[in-house]
PDB file of N, CA and C in Angstrom:
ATOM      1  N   UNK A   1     -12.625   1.186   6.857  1.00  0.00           N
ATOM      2  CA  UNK A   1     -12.458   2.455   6.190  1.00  0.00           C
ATOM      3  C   UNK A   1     -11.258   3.165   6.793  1.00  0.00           C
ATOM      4  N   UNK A   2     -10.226   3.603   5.684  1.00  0.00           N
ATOM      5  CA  UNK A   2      -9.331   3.981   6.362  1.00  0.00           C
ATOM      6  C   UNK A   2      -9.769   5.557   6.925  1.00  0.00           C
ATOM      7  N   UNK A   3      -8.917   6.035   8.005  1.00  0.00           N
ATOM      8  CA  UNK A   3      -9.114   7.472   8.491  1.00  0.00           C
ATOM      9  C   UNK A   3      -8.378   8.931   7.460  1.00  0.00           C
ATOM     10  N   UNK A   4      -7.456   8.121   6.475  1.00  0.00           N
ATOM     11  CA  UNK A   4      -6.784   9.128   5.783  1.00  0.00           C
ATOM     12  C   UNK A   4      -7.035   9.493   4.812  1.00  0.00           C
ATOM     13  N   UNK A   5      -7.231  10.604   4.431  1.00  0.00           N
ATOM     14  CA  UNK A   5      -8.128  11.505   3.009  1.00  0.00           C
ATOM     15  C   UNK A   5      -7.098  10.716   1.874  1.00  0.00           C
ATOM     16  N   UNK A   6      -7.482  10.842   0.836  1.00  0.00           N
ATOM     17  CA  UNK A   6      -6.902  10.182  -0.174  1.00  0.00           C
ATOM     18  C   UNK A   6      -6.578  11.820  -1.076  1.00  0.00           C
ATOM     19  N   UNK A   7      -6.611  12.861  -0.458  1.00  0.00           N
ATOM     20  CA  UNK A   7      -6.380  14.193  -1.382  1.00  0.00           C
ATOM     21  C   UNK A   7      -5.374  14.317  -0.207  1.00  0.00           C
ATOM     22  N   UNK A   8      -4.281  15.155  -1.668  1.00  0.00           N
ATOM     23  CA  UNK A   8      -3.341  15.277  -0.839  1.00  0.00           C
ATOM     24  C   UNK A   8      -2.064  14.561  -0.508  1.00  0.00           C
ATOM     25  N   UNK A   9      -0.561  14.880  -0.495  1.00  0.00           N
ATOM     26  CA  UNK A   9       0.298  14.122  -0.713  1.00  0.00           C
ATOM     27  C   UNK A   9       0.632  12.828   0.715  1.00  0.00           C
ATOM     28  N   UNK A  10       0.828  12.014   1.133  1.00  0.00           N
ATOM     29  CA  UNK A  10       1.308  11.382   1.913  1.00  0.00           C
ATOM     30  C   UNK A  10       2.820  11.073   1.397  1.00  0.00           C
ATOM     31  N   UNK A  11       3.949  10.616   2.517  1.00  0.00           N
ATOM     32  CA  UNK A  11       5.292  10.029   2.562  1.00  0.00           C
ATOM     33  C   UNK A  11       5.210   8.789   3.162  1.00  0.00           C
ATOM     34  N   UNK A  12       5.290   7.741   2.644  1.00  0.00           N
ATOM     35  CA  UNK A  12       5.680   7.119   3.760  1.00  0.00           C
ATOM     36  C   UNK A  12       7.339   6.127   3.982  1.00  0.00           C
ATOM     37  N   UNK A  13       7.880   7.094   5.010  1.00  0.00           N
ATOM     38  CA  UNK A  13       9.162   7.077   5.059  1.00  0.00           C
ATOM     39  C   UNK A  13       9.847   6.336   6.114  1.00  0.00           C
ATOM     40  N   UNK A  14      11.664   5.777   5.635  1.00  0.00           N
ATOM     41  CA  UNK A  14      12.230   5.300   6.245  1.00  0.00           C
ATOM     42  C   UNK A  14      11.725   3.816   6.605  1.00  0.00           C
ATOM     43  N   UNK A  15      11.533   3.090   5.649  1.00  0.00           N
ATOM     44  CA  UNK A  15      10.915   1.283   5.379  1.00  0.00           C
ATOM     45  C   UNK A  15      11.648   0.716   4.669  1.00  0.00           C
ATOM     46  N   UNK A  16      11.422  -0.900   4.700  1.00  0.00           N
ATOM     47  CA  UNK A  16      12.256  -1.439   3.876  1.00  0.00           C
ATOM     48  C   UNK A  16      11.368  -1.422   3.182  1.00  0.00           C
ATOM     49  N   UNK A  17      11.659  -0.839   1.642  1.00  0.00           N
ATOM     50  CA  UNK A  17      10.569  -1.596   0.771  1.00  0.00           C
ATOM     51  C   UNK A  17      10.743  -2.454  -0.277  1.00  0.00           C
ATOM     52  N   UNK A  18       9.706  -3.359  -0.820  1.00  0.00           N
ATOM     53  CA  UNK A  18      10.237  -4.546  -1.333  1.00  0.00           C
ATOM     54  C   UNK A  18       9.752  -4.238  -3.072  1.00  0.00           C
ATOM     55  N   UNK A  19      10.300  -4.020  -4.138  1.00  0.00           N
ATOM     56  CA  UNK A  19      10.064  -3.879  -5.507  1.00  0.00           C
ATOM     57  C   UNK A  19      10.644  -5.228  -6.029  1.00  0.00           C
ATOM     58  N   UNK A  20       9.809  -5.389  -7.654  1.00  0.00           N
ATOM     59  CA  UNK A  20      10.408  -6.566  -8.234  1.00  0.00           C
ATOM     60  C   UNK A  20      11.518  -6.750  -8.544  1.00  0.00           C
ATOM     61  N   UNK A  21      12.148  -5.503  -8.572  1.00  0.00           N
ATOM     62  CA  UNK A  21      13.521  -5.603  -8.837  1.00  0.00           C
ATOM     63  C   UNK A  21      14.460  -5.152  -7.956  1.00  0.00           C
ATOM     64  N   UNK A  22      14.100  -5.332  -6.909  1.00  0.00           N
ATOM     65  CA  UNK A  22      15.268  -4.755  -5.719  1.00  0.00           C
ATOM     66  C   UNK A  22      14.650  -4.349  -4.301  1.00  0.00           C
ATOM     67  N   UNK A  23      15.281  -4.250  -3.329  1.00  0.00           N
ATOM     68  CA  UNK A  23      14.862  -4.044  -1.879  1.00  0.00           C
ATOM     69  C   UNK A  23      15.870  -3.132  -1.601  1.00  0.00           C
ATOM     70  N   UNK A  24      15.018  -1.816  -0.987  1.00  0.00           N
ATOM     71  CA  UNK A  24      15.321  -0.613  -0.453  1.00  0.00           C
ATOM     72  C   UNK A  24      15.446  -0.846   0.760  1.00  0.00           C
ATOM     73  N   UNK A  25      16.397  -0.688   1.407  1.00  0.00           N
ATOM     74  CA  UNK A  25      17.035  -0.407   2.990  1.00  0.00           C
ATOM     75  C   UNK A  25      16.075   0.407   3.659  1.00  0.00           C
ATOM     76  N   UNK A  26      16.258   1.860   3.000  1.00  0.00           N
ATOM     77  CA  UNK A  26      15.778   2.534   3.636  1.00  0.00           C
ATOM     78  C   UNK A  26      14.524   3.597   2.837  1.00  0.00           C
ATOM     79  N   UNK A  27      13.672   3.268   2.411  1.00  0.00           N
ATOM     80  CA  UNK A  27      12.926   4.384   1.365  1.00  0.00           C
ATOM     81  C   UNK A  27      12.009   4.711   1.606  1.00  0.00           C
ATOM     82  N   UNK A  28      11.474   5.367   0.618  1.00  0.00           N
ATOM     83  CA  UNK A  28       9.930   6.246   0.877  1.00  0.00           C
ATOM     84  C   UNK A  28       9.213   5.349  -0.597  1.00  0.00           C
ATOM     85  N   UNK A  29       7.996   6.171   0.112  1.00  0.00           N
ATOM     86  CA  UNK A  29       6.662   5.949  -1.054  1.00  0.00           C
ATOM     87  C   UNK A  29       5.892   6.759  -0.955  1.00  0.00           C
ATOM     88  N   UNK A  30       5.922   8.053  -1.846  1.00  0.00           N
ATOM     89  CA  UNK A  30       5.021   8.888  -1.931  1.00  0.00           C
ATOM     90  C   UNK A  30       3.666   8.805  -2.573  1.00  0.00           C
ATOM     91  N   UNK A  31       2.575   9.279  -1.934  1.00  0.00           N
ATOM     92  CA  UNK A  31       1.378   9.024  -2.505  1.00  0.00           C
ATOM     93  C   UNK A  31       0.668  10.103  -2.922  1.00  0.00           C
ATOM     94  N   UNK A  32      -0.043  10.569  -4.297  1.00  0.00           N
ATOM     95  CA  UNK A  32      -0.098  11.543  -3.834  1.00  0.00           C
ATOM     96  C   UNK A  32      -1.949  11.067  -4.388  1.00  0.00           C
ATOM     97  N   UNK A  33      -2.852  11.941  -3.951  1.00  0.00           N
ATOM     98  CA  UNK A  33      -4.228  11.679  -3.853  1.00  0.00           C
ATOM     99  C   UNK A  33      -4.666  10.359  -4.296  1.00  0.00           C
ATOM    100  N   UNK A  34      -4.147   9.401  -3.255  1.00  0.00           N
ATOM    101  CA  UNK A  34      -4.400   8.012  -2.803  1.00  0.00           C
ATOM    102  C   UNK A  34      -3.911   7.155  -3.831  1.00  0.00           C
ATOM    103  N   UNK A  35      -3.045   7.461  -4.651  1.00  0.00           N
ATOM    104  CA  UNK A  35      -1.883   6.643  -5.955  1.00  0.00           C
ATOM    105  C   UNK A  35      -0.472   6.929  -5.663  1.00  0.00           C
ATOM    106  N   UNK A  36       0.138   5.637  -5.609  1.00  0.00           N
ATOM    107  CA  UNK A  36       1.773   5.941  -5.460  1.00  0.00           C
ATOM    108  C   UNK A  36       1.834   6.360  -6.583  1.00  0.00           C
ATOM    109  N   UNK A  37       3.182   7.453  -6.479  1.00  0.00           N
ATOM    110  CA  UNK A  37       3.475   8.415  -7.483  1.00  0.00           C
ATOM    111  C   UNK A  37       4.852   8.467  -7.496  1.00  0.00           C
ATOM    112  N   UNK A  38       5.917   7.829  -6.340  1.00  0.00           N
ATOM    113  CA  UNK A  38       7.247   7.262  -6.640  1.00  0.00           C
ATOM    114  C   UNK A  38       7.285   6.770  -5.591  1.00  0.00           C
ATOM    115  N   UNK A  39       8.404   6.108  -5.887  1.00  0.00           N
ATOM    116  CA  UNK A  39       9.242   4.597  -4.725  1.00  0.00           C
ATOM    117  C   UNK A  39      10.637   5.388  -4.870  1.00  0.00           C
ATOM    118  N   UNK A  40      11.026   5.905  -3.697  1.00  0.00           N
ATOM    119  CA  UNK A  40      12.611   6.573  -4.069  1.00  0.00           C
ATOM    120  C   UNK A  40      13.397   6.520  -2.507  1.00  0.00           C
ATOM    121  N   UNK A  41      14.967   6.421  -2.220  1.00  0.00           N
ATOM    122  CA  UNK A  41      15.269   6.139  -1.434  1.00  0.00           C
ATOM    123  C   UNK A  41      15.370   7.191  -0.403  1.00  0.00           C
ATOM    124  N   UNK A  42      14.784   8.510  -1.154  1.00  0.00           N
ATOM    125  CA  UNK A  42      15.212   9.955  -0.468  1.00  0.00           C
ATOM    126  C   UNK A  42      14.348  10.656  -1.138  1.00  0.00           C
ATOM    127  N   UNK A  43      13.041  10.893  -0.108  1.00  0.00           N
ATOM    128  CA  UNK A  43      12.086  11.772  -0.710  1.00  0.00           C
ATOM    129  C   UNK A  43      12.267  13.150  -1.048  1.00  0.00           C
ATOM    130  N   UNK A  44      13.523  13.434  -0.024  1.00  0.00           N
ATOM    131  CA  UNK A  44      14.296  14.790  -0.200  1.00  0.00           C
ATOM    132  C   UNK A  44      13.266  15.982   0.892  1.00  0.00           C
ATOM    133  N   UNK A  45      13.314  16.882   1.000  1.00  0.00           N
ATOM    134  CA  UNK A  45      12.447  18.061   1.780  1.00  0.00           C
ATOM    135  C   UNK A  45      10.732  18.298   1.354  1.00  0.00           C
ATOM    136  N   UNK A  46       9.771  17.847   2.312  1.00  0.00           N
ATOM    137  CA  UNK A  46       8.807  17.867   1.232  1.00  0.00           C
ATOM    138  C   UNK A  46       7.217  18.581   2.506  1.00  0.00           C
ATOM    139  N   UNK A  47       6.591  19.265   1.870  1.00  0.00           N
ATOM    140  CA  UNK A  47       5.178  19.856   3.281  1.00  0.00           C
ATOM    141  C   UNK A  47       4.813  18.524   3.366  1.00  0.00           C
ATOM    142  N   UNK A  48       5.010  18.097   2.493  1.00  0.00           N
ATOM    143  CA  UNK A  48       3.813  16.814   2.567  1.00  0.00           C
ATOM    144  C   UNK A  48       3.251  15.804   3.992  1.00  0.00           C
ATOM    145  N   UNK A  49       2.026  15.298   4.611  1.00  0.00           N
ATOM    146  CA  UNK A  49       2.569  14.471   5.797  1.00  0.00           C
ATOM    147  C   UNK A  49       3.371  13.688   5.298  1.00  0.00           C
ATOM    148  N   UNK A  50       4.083  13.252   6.709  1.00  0.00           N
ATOM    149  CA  UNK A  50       4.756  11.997   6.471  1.00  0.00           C
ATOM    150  C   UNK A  50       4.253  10.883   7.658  1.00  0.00           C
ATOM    151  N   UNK A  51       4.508   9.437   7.599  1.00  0.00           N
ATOM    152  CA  UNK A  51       4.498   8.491   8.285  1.00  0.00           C
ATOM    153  C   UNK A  51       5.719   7.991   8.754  1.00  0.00           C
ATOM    154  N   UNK A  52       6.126   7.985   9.770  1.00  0.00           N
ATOM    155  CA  UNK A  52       7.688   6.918   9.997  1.00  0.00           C
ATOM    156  C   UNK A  52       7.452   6.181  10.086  1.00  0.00           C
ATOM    157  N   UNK A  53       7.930   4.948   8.645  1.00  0.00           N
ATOM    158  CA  UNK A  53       7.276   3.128   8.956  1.00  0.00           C
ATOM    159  C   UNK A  53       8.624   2.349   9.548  1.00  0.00           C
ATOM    160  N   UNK A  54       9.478   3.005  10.240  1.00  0.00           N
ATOM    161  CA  UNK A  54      10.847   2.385  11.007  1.00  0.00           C
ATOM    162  C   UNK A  54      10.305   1.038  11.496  1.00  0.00           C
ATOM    163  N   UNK A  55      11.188   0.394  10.950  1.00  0.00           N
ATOM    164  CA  UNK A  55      10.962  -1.228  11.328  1.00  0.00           C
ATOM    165  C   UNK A  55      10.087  -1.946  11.042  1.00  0.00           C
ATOM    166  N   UNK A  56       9.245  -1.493   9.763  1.00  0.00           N
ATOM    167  CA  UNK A  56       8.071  -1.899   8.749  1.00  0.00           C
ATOM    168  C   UNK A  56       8.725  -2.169   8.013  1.00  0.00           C
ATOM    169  N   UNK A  57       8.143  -3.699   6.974  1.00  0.00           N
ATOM    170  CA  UNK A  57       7.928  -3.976   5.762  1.00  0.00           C
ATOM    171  C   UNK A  57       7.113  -3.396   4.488  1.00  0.00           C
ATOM    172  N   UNK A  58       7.603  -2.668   3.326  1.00  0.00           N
ATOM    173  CA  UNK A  58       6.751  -2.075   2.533  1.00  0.00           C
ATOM    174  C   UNK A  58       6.752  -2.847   1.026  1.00  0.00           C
ATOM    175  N   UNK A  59       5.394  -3.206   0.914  1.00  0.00           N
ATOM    176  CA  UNK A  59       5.342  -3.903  -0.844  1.00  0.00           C
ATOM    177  C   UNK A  59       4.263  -2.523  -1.579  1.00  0.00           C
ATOM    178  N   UNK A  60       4.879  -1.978  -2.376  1.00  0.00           N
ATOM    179  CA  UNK A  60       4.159  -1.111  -2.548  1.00  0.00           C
ATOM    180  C   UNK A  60       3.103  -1.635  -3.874  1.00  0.00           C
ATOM    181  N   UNK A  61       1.824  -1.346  -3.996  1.00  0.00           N
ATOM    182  CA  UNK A  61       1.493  -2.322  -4.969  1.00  0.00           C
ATOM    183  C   UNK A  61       1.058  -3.224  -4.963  1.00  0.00           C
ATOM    184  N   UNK A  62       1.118  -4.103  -3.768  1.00  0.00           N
ATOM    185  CA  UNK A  62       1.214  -5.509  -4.159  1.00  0.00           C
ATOM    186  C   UNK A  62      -0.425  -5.861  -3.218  1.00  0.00           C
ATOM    187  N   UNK A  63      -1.299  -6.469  -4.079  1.00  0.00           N
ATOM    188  CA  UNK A  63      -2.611  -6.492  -3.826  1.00  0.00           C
ATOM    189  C   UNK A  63      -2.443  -8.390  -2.817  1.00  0.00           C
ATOM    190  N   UNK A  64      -2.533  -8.556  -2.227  1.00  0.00           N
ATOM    191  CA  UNK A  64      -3.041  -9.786  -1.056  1.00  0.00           C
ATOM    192  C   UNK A  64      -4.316 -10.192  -1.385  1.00  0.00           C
ATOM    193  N   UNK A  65      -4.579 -11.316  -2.393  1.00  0.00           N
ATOM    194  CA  UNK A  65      -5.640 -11.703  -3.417  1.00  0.00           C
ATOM    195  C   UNK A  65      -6.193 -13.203  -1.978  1.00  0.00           C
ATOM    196  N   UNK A  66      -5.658 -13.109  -1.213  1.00  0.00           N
ATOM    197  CA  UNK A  66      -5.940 -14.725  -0.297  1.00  0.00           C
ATOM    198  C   UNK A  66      -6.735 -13.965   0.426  1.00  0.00           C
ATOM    199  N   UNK A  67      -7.950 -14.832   0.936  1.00  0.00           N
ATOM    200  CA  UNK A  67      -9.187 -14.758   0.817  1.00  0.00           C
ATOM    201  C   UNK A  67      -9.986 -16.494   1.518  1.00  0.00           C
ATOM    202  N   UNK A  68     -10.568 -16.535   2.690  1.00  0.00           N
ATOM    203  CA  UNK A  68     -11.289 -17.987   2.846  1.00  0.00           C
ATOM    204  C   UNK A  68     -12.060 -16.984   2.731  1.00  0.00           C
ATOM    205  N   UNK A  69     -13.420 -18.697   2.362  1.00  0.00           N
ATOM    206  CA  UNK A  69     -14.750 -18.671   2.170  1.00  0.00           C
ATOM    207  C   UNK A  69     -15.426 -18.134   0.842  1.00  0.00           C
ATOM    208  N   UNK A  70     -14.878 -17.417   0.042  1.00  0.00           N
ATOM    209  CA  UNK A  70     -15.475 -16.861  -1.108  1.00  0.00           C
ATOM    210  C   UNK A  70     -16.117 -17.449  -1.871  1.00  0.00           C
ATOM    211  N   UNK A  71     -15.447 -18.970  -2.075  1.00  0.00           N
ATOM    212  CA  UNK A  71     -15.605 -19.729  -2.909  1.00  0.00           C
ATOM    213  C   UNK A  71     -17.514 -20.346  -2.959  1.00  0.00           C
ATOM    214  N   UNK A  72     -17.191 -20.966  -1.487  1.00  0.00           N
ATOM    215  CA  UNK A  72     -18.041 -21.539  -0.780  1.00  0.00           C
ATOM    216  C   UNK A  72     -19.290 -20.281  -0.603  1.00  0.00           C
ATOM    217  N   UNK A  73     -19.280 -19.358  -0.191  1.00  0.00           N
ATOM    218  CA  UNK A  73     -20.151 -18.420  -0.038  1.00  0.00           C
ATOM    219  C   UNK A  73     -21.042 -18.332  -1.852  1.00  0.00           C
ATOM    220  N   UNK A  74     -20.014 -18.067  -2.206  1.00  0.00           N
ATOM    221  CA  UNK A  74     -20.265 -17.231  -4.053  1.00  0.00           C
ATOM    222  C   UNK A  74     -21.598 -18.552  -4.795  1.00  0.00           C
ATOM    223  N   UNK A  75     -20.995 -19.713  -3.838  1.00  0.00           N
ATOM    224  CA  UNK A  75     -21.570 -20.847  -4.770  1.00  0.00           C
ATOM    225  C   UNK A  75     -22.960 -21.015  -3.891  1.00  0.00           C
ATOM    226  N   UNK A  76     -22.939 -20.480  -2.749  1.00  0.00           N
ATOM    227  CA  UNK A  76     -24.486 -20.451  -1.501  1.00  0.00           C
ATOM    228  C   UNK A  76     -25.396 -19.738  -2.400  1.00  0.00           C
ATOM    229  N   UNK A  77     -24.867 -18.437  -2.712  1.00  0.00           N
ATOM    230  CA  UNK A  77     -25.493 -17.356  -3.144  1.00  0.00           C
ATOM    231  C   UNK A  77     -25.824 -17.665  -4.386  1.00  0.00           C
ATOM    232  N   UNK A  78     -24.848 -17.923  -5.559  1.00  0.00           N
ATOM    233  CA  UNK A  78     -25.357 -18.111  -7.323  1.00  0.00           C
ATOM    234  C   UNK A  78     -26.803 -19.843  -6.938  1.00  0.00           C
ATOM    235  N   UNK A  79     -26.598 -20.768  -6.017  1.00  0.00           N
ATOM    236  CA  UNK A  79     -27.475 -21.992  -5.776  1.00  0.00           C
ATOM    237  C   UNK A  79     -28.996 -21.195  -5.470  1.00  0.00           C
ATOM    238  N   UNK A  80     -28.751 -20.509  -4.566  1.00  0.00           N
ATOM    239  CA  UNK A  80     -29.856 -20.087  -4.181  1.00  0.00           C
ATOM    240  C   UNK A  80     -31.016 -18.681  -5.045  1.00  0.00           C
ATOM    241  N   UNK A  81     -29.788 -18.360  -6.335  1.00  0.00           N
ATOM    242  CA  UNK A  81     -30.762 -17.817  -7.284  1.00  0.00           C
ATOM    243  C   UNK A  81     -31.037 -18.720  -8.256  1.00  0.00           C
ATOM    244  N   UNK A  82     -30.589 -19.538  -8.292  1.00  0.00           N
ATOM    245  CA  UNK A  82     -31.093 -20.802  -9.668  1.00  0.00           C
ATOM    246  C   UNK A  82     -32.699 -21.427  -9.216  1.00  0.00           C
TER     247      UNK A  82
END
């Protein structure tokens, strides 16, 4: 569980981030009540928190579907209600 409220704007600034169509040097990703709401290279002046991800990789979006055991588990569990 993460520790950060999902209300409320987050930055998270100064990353490389990686889009399908291009890689940002240096950008942000604003979130605002736990949905990115832009990918921009200059969030510009903002209350909002921010994060410094300096020397982080950012995929904004991009869901990490790899996964052991599911398979094997899913098929324990559906065997053992038949």
């Amino acid at each position: 569980m993460s520790s950060h409220s999902t209300k409320g704007t987050l930055v998270l600034e100064n990353t490389r981030v990686v889009l399908a169509d291009q890689v940002l040097k240096s950008g942000s990703v604003i979130i605002e009540s736990g949905v990115i709401a832009a990918v921009t290279e200059s969030p510009g002046t903002t209350q909002a928190k921010t994060m410094d991800l300096s020397g982080l990789v950012l995929f904004p979006g991009f869901i990490d579907v790899h996964i052991h055991g599911a398979v094997r588990s899913e098929e324990r569990r559906v065997g053992k209600e038949c």
